[in-house]
C-alpha atoms as a PDB file:
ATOM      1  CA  UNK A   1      -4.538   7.568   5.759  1.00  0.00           C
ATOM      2  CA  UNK A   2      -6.269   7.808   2.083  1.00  0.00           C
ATOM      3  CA  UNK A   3     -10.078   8.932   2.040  1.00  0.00           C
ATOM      4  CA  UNK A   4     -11.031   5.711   0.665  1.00  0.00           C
ATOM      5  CA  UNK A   5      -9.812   3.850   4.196  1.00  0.00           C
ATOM      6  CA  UNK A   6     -11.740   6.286   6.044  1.00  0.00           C
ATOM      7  CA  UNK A   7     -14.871   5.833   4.330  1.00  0.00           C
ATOM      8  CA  UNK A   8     -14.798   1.821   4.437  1.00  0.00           C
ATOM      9  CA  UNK A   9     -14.050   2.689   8.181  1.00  0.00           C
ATOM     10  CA  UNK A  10     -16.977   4.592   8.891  1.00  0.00           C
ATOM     11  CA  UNK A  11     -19.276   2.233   6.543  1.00  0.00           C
ATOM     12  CA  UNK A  12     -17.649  -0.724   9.313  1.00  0.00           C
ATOM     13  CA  UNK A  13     -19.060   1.240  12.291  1.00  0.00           C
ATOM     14  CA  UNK A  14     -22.419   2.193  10.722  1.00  0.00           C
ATOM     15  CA  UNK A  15     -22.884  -1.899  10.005  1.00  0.00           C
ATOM     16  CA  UNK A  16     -22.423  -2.311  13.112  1.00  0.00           C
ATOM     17  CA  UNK A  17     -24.352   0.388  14.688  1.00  0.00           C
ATOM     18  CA  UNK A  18     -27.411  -0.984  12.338  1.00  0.00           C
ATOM     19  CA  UNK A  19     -26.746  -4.407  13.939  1.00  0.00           C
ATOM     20  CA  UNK A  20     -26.987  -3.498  17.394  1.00  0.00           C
ATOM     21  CA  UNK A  21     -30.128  -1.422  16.766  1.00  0.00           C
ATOM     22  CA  UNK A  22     -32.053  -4.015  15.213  1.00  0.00           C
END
């Protein structure tokens, strides 16, 4: 697992978190 696929991972969930919230 490279850093880079971690970070566009997290970046995913956060989108998603944002979504919800809104």
């Amino acid at each position: 697992m490279s850093f880079l696929g971690i970070f566009v991972k997290y970046m995913a969930l956060g989108n998603q978190r944002m979504f919800s919230m809104s």
